[in-house]
Protein backbone atom coordinates (compact mmCIF):
# COMPACT_ATOMS: atom_id res chain seq x y z
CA UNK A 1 36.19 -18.13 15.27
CA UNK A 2 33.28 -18.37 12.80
CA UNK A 3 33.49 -15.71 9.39
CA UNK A 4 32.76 -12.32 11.03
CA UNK A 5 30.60 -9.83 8.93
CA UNK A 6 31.06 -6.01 9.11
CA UNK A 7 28.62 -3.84 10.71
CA UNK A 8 28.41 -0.18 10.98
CA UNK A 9 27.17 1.97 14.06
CA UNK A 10 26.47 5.06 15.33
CA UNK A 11 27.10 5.46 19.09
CA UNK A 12 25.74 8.67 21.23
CA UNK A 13 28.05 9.36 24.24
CA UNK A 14 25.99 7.24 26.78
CA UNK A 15 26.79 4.38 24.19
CA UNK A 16 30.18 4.93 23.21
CA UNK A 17 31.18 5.59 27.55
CA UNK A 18 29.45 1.81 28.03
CA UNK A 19 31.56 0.23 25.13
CA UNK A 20 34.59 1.54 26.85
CA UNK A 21 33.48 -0.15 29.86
CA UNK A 22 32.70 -3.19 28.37
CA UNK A 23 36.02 -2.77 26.86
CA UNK A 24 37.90 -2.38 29.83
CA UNK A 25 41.25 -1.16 28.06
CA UNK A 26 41.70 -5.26 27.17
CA UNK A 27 38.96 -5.70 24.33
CA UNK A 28 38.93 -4.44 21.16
CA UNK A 29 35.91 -1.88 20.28
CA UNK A 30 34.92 -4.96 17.90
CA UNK A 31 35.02 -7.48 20.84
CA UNK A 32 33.53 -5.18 23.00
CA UNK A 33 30.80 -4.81 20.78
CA UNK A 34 30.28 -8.76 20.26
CA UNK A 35 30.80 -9.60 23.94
CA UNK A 36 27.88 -6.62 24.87
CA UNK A 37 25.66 -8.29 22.10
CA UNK A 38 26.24 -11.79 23.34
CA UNK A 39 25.97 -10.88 26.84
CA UNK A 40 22.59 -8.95 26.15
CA UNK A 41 21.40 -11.87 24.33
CA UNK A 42 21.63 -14.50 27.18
CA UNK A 43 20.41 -11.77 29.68
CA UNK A 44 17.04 -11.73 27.57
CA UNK A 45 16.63 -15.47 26.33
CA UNK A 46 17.03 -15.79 31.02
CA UNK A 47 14.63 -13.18 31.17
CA UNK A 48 12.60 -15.16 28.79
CA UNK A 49 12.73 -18.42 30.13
CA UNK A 50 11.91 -16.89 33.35
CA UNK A 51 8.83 -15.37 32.27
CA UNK A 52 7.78 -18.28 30.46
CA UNK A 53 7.98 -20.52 34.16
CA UNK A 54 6.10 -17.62 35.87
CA UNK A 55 3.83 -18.23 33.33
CA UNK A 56 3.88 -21.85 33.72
CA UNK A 57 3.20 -21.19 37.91
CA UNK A 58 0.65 -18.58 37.47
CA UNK A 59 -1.20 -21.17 35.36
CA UNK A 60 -0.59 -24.11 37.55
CA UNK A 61 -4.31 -24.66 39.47
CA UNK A 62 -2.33 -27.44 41.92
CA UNK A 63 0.49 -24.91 42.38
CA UNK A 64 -1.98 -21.86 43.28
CA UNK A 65 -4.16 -24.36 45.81
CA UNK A 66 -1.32 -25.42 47.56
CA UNK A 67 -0.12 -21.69 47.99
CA UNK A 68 -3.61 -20.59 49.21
CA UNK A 69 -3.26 -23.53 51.94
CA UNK A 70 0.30 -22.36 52.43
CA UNK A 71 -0.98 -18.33 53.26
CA UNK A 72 -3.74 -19.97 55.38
CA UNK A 73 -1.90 -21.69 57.42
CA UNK A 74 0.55 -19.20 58.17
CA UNK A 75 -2.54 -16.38 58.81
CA UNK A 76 -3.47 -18.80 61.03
CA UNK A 77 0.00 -19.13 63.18
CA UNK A 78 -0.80 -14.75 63.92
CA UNK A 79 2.17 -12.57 63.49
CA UNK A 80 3.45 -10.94 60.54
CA UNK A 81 4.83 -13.56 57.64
């Protein structure tokens, strides 16, 4: 495992109850703490690459043309889509 450095917090009770389930009684309060900050990590570099290809979409003219044919076609069929 790469050189760990030493950090200090302060946890309020909503914080220190959510360590102890990331902890699960097999974790350290250390490992808890890096797994949590890992975990949050990839959940917001998703959440960025996510936004980033709605972007993309949004932006595409061929992509919106071909969904406006797409609702068209379907209001066309009647019924509720």
């Amino acid at each position: 495992m790469p050189r760990s450095r030493p950090l200090s917090v302060r946890l309020d009770d909503d914080a220190l109850r959510a360590l102890e389930v990331v902890a699960a009684g097999r974790l350290s309060r250390s490992e808890a703490i890096r797994t949590a900050l890992l975990e949050a990590a990839g959940e917001r570099r998703r959440q960025s690459d996510l936004d980033a290809e709605i972007q993309a979409v949004a932006a595409d003219a061929a992509d919106r043309a071909a969904k406006q044919e797409i609702t068209a076609f379907m209001e066309s069929l009647g019924g509720t889509w």
